[in-house]
C-alpha atoms as a PDB file:
ATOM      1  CA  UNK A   1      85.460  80.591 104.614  1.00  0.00           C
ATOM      2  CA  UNK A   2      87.133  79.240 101.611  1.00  0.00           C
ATOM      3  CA  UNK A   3      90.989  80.302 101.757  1.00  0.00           C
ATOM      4  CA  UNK A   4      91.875  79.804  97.963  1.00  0.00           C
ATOM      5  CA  UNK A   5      90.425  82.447  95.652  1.00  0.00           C
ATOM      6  CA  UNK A   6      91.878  84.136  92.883  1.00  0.00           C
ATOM      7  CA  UNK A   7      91.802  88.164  92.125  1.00  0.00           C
ATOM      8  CA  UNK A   8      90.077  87.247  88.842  1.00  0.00           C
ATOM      9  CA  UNK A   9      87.199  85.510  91.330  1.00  0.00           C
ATOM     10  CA  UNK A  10      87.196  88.811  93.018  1.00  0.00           C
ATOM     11  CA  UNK A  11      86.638  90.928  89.946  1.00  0.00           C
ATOM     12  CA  UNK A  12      83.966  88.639  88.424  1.00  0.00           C
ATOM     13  CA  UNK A  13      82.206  89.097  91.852  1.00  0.00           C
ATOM     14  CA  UNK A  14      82.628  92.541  91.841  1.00  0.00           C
ATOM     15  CA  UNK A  15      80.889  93.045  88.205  1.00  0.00           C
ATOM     16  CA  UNK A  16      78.237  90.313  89.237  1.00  0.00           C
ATOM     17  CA  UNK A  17      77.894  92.922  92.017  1.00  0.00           C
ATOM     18  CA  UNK A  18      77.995  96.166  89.615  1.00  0.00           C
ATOM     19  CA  UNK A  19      74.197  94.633  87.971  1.00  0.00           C
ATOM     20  CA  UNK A  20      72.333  94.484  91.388  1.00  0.00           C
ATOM     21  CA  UNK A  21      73.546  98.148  92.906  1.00  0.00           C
ATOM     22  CA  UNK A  22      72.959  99.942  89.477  1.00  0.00           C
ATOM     23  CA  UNK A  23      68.979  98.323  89.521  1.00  0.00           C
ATOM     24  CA  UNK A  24      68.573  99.894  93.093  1.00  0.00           C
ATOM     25  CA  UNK A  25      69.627 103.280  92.182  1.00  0.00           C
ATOM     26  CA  UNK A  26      65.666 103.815  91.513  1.00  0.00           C
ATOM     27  CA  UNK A  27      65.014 104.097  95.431  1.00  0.00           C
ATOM     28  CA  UNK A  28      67.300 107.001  95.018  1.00  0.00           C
ATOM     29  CA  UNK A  29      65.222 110.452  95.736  1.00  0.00           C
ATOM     30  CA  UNK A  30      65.219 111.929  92.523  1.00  0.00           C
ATOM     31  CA  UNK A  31      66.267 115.313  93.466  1.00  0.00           C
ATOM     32  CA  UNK A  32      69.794 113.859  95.287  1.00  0.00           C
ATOM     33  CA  UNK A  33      69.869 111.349  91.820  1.00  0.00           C
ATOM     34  CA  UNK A  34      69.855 114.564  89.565  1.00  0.00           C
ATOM     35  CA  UNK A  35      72.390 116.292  92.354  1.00  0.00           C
ATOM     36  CA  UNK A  36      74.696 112.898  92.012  1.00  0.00           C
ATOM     37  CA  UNK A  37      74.598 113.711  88.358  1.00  0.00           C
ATOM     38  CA  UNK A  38      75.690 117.273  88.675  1.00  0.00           C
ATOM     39  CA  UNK A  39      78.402 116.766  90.623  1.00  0.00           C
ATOM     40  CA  UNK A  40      79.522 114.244  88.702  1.00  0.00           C
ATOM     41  CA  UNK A  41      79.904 116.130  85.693  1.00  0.00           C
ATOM     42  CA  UNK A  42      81.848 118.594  87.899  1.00  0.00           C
ATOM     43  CA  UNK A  43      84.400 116.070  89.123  1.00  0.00           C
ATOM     44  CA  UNK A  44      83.131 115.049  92.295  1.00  0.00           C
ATOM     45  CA  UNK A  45      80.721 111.662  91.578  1.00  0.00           C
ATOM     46  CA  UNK A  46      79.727 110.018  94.299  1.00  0.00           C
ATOM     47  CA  UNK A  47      81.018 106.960  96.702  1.00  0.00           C
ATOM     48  CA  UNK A  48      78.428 104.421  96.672  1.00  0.00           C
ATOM     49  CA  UNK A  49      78.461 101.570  99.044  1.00  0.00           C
ATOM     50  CA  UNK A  50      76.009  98.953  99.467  1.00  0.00           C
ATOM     51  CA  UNK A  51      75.523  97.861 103.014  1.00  0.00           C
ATOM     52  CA  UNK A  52      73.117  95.907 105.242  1.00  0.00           C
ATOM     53  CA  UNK A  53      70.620  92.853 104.068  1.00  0.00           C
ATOM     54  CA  UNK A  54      69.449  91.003 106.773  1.00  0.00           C
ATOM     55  CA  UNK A  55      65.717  92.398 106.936  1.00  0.00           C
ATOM     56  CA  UNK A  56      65.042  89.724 109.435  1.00  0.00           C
ATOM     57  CA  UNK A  57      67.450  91.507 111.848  1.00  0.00           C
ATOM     58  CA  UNK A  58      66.129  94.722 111.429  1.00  0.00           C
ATOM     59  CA  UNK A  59      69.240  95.953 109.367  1.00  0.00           C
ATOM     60  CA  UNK A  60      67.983  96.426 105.195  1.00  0.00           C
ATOM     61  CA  UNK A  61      69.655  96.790 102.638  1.00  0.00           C
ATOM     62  CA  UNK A  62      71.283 100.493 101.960  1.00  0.00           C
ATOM     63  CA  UNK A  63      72.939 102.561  99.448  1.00  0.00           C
ATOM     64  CA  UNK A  64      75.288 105.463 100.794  1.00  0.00           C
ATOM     65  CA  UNK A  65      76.409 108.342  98.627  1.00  0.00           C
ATOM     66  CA  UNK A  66      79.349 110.076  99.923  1.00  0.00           C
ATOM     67  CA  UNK A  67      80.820 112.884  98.461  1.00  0.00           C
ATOM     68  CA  UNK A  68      83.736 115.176 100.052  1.00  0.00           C
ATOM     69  CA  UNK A  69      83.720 118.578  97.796  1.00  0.00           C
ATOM     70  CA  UNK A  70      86.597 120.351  99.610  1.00  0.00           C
ATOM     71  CA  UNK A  71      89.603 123.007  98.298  1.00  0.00           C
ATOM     72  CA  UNK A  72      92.689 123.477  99.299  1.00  0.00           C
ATOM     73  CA  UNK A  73      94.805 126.000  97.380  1.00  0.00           C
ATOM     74  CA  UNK A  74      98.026 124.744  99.891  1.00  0.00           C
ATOM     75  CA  UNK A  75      98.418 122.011  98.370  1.00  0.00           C
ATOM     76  CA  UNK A  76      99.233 123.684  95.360  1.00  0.00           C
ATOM     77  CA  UNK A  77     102.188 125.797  96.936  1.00  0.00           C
ATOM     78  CA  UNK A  78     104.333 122.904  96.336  1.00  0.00           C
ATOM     79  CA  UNK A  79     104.340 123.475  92.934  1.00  0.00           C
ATOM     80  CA  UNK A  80     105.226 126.877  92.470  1.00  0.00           C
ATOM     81  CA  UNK A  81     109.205 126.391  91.575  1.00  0.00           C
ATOM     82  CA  UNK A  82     107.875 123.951  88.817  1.00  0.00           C
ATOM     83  CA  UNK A  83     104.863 126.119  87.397  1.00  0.00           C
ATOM     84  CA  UNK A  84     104.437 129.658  86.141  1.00  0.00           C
ATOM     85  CA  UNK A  85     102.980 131.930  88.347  1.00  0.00           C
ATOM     86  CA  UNK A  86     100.484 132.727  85.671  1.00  0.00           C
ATOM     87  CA  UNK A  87      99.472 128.703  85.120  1.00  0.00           C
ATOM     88  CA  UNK A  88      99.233 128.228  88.944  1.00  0.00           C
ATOM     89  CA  UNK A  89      97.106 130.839  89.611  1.00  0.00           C
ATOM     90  CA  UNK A  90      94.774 129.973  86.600  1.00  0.00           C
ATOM     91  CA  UNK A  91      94.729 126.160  88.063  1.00  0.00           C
ATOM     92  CA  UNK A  92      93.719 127.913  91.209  1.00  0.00           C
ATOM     93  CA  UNK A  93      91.149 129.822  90.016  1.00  0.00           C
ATOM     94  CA  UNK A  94      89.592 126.528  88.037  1.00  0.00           C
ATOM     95  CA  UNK A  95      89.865 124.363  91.511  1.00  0.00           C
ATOM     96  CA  UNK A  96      88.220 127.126  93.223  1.00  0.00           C
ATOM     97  CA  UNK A  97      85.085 128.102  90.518  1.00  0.00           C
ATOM     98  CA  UNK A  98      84.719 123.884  89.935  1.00  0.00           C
ATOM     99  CA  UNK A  99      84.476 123.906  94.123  1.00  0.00           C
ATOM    100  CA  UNK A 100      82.200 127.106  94.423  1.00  0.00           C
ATOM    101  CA  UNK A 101      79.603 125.703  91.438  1.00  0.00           C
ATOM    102  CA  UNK A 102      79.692 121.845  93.784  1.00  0.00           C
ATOM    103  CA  UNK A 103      78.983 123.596  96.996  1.00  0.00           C
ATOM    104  CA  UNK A 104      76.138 125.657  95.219  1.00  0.00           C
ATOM    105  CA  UNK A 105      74.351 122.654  93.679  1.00  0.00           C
ATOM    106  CA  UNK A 106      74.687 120.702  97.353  1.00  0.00           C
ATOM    107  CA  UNK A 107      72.763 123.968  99.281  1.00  0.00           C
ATOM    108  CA  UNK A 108      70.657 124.227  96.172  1.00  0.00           C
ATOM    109  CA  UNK A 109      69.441 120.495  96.137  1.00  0.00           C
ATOM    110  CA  UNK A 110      68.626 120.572 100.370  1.00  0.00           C
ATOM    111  CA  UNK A 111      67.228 123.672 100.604  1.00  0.00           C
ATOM    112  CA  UNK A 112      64.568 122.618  97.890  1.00  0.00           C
ATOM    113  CA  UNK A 113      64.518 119.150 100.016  1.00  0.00           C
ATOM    114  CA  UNK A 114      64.283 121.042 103.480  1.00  0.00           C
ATOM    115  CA  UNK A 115      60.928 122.442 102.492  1.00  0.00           C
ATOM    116  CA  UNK A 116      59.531 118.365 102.291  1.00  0.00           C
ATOM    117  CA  UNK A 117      61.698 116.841 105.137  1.00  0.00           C
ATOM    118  CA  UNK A 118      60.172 115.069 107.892  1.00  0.00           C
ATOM    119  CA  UNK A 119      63.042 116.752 110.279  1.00  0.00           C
ATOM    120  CA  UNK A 120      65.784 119.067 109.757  1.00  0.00           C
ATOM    121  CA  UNK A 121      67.753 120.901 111.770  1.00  0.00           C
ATOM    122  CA  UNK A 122      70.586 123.276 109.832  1.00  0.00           C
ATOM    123  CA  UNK A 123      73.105 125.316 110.740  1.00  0.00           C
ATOM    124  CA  UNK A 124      74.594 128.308 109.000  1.00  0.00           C
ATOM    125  CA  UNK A 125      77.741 130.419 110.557  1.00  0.00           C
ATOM    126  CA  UNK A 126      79.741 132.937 109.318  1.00  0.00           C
ATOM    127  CA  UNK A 127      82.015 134.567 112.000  1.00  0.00           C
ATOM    128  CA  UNK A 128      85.611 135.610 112.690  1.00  0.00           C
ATOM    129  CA  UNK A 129      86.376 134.822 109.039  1.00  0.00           C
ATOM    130  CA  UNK A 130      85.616 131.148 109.190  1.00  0.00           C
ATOM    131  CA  UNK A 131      82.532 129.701 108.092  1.00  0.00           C
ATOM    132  CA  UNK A 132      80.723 126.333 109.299  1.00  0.00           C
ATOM    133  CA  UNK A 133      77.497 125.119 107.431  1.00  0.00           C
ATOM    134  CA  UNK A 134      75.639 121.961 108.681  1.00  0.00           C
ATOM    135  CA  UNK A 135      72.349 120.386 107.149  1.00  0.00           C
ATOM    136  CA  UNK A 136      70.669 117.473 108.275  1.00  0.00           C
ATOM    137  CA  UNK A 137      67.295 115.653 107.583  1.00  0.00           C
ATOM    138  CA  UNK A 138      64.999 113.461 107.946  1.00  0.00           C
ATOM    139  CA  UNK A 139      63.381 112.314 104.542  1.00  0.00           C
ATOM    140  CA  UNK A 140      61.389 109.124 105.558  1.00  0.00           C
ATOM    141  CA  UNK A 141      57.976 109.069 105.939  1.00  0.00           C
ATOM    142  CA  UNK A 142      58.037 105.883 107.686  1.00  0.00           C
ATOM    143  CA  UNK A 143      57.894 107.070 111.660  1.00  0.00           C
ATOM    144  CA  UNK A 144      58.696 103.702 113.224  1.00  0.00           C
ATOM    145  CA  UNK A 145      62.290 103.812 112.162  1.00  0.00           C
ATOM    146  CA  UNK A 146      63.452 107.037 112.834  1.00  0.00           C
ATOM    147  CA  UNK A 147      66.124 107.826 115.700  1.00  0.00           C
ATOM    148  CA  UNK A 148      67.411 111.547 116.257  1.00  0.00           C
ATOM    149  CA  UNK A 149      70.729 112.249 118.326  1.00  0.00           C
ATOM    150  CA  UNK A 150      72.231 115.147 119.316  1.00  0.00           C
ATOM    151  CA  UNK A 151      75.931 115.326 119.379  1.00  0.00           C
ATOM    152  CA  UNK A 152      77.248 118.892 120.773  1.00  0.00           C
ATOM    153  CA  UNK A 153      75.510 121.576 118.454  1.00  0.00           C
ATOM    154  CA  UNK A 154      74.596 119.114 115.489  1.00  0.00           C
ATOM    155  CA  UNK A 155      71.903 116.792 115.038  1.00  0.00           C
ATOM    156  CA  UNK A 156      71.722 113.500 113.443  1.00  0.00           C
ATOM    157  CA  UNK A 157      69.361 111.285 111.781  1.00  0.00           C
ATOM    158  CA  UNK A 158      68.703 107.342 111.173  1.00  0.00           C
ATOM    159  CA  UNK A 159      65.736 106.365 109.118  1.00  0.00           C
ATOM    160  CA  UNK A 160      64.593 104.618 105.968  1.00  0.00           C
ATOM    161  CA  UNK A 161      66.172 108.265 104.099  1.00  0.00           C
ATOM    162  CA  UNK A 162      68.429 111.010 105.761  1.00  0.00           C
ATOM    163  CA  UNK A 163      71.420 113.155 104.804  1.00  0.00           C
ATOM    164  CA  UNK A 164      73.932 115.365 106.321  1.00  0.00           C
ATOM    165  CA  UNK A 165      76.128 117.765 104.996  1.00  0.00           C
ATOM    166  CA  UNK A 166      78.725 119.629 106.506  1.00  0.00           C
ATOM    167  CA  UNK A 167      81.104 122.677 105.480  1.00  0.00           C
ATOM    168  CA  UNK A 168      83.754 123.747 107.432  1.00  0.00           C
ATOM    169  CA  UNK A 169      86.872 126.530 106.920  1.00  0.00           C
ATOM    170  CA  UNK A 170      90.223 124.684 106.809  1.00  0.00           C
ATOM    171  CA  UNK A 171      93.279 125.242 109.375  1.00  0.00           C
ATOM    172  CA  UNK A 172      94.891 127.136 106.351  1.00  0.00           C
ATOM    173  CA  UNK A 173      93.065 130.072 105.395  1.00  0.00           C
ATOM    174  CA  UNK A 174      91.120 129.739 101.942  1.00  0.00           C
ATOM    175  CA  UNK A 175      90.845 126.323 102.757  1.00  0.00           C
ATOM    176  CA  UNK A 176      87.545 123.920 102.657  1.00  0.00           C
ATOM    177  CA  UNK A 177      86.800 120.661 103.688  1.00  0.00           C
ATOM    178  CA  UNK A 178      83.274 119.447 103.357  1.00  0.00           C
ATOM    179  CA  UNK A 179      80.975 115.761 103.342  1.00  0.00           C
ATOM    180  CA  UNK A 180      77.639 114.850 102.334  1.00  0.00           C
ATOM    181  CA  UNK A 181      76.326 111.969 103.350  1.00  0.00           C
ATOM    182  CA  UNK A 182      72.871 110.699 101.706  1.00  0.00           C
ATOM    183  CA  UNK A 183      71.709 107.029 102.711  1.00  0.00           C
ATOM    184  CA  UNK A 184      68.252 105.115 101.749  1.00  0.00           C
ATOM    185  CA  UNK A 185      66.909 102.072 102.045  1.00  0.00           C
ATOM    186  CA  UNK A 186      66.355  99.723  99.200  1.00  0.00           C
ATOM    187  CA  UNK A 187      62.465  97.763  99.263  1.00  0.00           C
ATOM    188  CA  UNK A 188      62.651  94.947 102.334  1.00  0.00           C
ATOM    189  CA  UNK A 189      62.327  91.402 101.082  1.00  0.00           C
ATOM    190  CA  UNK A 190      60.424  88.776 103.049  1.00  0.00           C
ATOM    191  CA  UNK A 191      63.021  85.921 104.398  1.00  0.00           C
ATOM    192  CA  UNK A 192      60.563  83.022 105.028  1.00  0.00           C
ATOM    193  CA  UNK A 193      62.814  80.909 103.906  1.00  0.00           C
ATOM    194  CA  UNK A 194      66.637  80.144 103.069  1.00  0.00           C
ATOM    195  CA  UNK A 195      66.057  79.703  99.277  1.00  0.00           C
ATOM    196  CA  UNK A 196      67.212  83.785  98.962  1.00  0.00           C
ATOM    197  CA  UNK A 197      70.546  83.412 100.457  1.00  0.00           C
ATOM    198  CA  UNK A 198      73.222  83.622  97.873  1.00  0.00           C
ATOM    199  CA  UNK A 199      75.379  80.407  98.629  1.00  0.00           C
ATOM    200  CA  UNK A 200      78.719  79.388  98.075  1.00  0.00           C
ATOM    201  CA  UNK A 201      77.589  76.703  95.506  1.00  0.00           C
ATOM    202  CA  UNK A 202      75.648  79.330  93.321  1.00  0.00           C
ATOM    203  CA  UNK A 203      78.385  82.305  93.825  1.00  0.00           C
ATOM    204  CA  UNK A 204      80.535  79.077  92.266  1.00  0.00           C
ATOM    205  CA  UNK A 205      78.149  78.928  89.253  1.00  0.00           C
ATOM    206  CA  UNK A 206      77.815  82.371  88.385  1.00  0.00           C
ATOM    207  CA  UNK A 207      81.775  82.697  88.151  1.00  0.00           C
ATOM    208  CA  UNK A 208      82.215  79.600  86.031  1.00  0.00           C
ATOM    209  CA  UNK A 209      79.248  81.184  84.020  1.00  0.00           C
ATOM    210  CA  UNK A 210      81.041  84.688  83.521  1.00  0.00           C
ATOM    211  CA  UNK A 211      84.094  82.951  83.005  1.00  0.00           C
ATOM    212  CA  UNK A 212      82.639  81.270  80.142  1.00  0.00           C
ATOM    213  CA  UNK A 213      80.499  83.810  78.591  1.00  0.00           C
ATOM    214  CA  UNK A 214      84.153  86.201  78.506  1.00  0.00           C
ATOM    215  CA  UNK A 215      86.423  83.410  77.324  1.00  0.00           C
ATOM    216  CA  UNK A 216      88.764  83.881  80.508  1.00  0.00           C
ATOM    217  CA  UNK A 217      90.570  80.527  81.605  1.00  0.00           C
ATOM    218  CA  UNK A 218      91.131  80.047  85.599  1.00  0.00           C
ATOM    219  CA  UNK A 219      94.488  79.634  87.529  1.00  0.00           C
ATOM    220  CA  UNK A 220      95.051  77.514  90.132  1.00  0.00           C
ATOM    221  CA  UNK A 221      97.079  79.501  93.202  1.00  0.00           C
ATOM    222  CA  UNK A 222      98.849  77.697  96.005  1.00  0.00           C
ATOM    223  CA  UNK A 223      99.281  79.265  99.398  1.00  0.00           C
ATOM    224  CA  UNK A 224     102.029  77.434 102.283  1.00  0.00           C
ATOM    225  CA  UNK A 225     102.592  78.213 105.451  1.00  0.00           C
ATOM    226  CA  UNK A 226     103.592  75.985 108.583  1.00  0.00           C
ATOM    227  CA  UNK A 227     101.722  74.655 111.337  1.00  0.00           C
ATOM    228  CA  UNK A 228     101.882  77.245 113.690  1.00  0.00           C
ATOM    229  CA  UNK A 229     101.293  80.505 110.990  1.00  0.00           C
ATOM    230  CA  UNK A 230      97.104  81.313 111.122  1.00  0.00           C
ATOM    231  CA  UNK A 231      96.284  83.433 108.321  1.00  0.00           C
ATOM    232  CA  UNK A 232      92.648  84.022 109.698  1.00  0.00           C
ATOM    233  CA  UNK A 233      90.995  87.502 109.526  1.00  0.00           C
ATOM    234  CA  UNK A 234      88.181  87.061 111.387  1.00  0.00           C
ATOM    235  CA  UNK A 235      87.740  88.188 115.345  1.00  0.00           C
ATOM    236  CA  UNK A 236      85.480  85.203 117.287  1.00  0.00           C
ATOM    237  CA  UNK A 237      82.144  85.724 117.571  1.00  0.00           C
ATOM    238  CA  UNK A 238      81.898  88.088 114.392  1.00  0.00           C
ATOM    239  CA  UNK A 239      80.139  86.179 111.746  1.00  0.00           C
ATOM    240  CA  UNK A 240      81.496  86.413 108.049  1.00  0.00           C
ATOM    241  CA  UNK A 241      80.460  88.878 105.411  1.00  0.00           C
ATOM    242  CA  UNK A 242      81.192  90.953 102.776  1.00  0.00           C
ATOM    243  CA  UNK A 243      81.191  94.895 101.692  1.00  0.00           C
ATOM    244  CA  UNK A 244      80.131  96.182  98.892  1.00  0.00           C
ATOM    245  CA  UNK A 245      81.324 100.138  97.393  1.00  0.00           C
ATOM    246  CA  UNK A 246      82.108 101.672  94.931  1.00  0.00           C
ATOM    247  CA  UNK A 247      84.893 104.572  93.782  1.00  0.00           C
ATOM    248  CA  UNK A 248      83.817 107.406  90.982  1.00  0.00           C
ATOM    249  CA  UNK A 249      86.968 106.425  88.808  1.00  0.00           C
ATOM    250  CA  UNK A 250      84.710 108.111  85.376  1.00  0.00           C
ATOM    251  CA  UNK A 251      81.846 109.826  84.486  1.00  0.00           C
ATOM    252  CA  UNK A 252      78.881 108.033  85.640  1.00  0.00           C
ATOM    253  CA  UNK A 253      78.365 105.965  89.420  1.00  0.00           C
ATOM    254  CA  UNK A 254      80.944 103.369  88.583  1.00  0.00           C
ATOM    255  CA  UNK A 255      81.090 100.615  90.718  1.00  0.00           C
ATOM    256  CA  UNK A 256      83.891  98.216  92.567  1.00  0.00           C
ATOM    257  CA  UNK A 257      84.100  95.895  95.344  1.00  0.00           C
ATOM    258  CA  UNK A 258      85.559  97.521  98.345  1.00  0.00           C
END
């Protein structure tokens, strides 16, 4: 592993990054894509993160969309001495109507998907003044890579396509805190050969390139330390690598290295 690189380095990787994850967002099901979308423009866009890659291990390359719609009106008691009763409660009521219309489009987009899944199993409670909703699915038709798993009441899938959502009353009462969870697999590439892996010579090229093509000039960095000090991250017998997200900071899935 190369100790010396520079945050700049980092960011230029990170946007040589953005390119490849917003090409695979075609695998996406197009019924969770125009979902993404909605929620989005309500003010809960995805997480994306870009995982896996070594097809010739068994483990592909994935996207996972994670979204946590959730509402929590306690949070807001804090501000009561500082706010007008009036503004609070209209804050409230726009928290609460933007959560209601998220949590619609999410049961709205699975149920329509539930009627195609390979699997489901869901879960819908509403007892003692506390409700718990739980979907989960199966959306691969691919049978050879499909494992199910039951965990207490819920069920769980792995496959080429699968989701699970769950719903859940807070501690507090009013209070929400929710997941979804959608992850697919991106087309498998055939590694015959090492000419696919993304070196450390070419990763070199395709900074200098960027930093070129923007007009950004480098900066040399200089770490010390003694003899004895190991600045080493990395647990023996792990081999290296590196994760790839992203964080809905605007409108749109924007993307950043994680």
């Amino acid at each position: 592993m190369k100790k010396v690189m520079s945050i700049m380095i980092a960011a230029l990787m990170s946007a040589a990054s953005l390119a490849q994850v917003k090409v695979s967002h075609s695998s996406v099901n197009p019924r969770m894509s125009e979902l993404f979308d909605e929620l989005t423009k309500l003010g809960r866009a995805p997480m994306v993160t870009k995982r896996g890659g070594m097809e010739q291990w068994d483990n592909p390359t994935q996207l996972e969309y994670t979204v946590r719609p959730w509402f929590r009106p306690d949070l807001w008691y804090s501000r009561q001495r500082k706010e007008e009763p009036r503004v609070l409660d209209s804050l409230l009521r726009a928290e609460k109507t933007s959560f209601e219309k998220q949590v619609k489009a999410i049961r709205r987009t699975l149920d329509k998907l539930a009627k195609e899944a390979q699997d489901k199993y869901i879960y819908d409670n509403h007892k003692s003044g506390r409700d718990t909703i739980y979907y989960a699915m199966n959306l691969s038709h691919d049978t050879t890579r499909v494992h199910k798993q039951q965990e207490g009441k819920r069920t769980y899938y792995y496959s080429d396509e699968f989701l699970d959502f769950s719903l859940e009353s807070g501690k507090q009462e009013g209070t929400f805190d929710g997941y979804l969870n959608y992850i697919v697999s991106l087309p498998r590439k055939e590694y015959s050969t090492t000419s696919d892996v993304y070196s450390w010579k070419r990763m070199k090229a395709d900074i200098a390139r960027l930093f070129d093509e923007h007009g950004i000039s480098h900066r040399n960095a200089l770490w010390q330390h003694d003899m004895v000090y190991s600045d080493s991250i990395w647990d023996n017998g792990w081999s290296e690598w590196i994760g790839l997200g992203t964080y809905p900071m605007e409108i749109g899935h924007t993307e950043r290295q994680a």
